[in-house]
C-alpha atoms as a PDB file:
ATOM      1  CA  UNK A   1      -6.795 -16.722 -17.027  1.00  0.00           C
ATOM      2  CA  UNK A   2      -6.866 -13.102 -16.424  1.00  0.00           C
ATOM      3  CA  UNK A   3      -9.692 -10.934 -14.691  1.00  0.00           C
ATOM      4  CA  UNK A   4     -10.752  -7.893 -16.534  1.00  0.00           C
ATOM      5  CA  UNK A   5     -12.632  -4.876 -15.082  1.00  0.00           C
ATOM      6  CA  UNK A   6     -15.849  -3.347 -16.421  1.00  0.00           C
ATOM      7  CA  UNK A   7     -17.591  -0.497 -15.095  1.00  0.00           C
ATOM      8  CA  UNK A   8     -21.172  -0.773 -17.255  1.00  0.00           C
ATOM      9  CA  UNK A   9     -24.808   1.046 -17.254  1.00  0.00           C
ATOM     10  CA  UNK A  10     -27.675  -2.060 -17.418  1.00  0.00           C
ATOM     11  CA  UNK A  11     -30.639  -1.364 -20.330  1.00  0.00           C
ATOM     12  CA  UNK A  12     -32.575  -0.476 -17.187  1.00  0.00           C
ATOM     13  CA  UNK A  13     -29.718   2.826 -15.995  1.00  0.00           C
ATOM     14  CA  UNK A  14     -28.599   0.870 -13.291  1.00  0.00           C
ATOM     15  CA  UNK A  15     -24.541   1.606 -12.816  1.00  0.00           C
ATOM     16  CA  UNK A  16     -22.540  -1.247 -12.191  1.00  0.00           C
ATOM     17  CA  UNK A  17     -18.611  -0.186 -11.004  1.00  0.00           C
ATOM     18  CA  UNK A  18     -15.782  -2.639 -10.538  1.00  0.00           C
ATOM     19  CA  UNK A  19     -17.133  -5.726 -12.288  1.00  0.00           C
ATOM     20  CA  UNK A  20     -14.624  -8.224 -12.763  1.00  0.00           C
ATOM     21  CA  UNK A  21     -14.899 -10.839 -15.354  1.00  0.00           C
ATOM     22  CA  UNK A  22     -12.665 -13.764 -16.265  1.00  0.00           C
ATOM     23  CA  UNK A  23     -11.012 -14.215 -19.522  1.00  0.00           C
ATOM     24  CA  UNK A  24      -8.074 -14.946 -21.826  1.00  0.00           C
ATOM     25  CA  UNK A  25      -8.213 -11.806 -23.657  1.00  0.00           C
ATOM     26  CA  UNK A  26     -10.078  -8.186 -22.986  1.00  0.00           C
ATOM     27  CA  UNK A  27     -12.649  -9.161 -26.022  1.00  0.00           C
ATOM     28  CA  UNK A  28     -13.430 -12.443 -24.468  1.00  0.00           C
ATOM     29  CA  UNK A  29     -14.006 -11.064 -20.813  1.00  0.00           C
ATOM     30  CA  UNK A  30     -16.324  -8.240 -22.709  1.00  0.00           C
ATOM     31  CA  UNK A  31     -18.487 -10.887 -24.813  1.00  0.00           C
ATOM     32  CA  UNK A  32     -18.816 -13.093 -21.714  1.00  0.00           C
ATOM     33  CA  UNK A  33     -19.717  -9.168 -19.761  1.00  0.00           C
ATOM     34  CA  UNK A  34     -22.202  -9.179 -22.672  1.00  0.00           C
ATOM     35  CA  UNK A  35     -23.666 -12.776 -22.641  1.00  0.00           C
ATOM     36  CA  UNK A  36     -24.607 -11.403 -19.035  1.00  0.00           C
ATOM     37  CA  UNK A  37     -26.041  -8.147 -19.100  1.00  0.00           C
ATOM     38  CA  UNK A  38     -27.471  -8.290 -22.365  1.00  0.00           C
ATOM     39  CA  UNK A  39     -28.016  -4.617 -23.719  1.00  0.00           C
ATOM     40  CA  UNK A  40     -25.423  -2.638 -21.456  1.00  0.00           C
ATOM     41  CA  UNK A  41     -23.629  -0.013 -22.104  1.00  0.00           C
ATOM     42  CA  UNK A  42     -19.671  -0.654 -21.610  1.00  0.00           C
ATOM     43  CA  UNK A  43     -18.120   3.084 -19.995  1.00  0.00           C
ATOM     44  CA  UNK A  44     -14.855   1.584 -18.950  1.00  0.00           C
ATOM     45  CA  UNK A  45     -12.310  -1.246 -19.277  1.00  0.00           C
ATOM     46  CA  UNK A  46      -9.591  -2.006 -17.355  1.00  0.00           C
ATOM     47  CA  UNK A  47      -7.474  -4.745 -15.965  1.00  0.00           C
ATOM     48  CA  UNK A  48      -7.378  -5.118 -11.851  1.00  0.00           C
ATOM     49  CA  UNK A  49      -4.192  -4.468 -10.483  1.00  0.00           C
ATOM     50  CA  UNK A  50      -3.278  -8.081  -9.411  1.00  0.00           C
ATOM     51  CA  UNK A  51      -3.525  -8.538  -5.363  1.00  0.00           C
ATOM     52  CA  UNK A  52       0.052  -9.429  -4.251  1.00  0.00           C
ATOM     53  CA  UNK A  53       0.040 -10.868  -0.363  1.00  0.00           C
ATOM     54  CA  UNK A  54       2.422 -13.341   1.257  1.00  0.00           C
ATOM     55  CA  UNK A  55       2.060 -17.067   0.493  1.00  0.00           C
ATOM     56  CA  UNK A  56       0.665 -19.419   3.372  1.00  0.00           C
ATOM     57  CA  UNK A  57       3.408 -21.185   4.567  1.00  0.00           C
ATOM     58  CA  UNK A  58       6.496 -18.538   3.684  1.00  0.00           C
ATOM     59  CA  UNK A  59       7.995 -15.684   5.841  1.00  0.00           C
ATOM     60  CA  UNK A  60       8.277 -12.613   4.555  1.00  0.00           C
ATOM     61  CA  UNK A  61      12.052 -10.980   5.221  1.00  0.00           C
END
């Protein structure tokens, strides 16, 4: 499952930047977004660059 980003105004004006949301598909991760903060305003959609780090047990070269 992939995380999708949001950056959203609440009904009450209130800017929300960086909001990350699970989901299979853009459209899912924005219903569940919605199912949430019921009545926002959606200004942006993107999808997180993934975090890439060295595994616990492995060297890196």
């Amino acid at each position: 499952m992939a995380r999708f980003g949001f950056s959203i105004r609440t009904r009450s004006g209130v800017l929300i930047e960086n909001l990350a949301i699970p989901g299979v598909s853009a459209e899912e991760a924005e219903r569940k977004l919605r199912q949430i903060y019921m009545g926002c305003s959606v200004i942006a959609r993107f999808v997180p660059e993934a975090v890439v780090g060295v595994l616990p047990g492995r060297r890196q070269p």
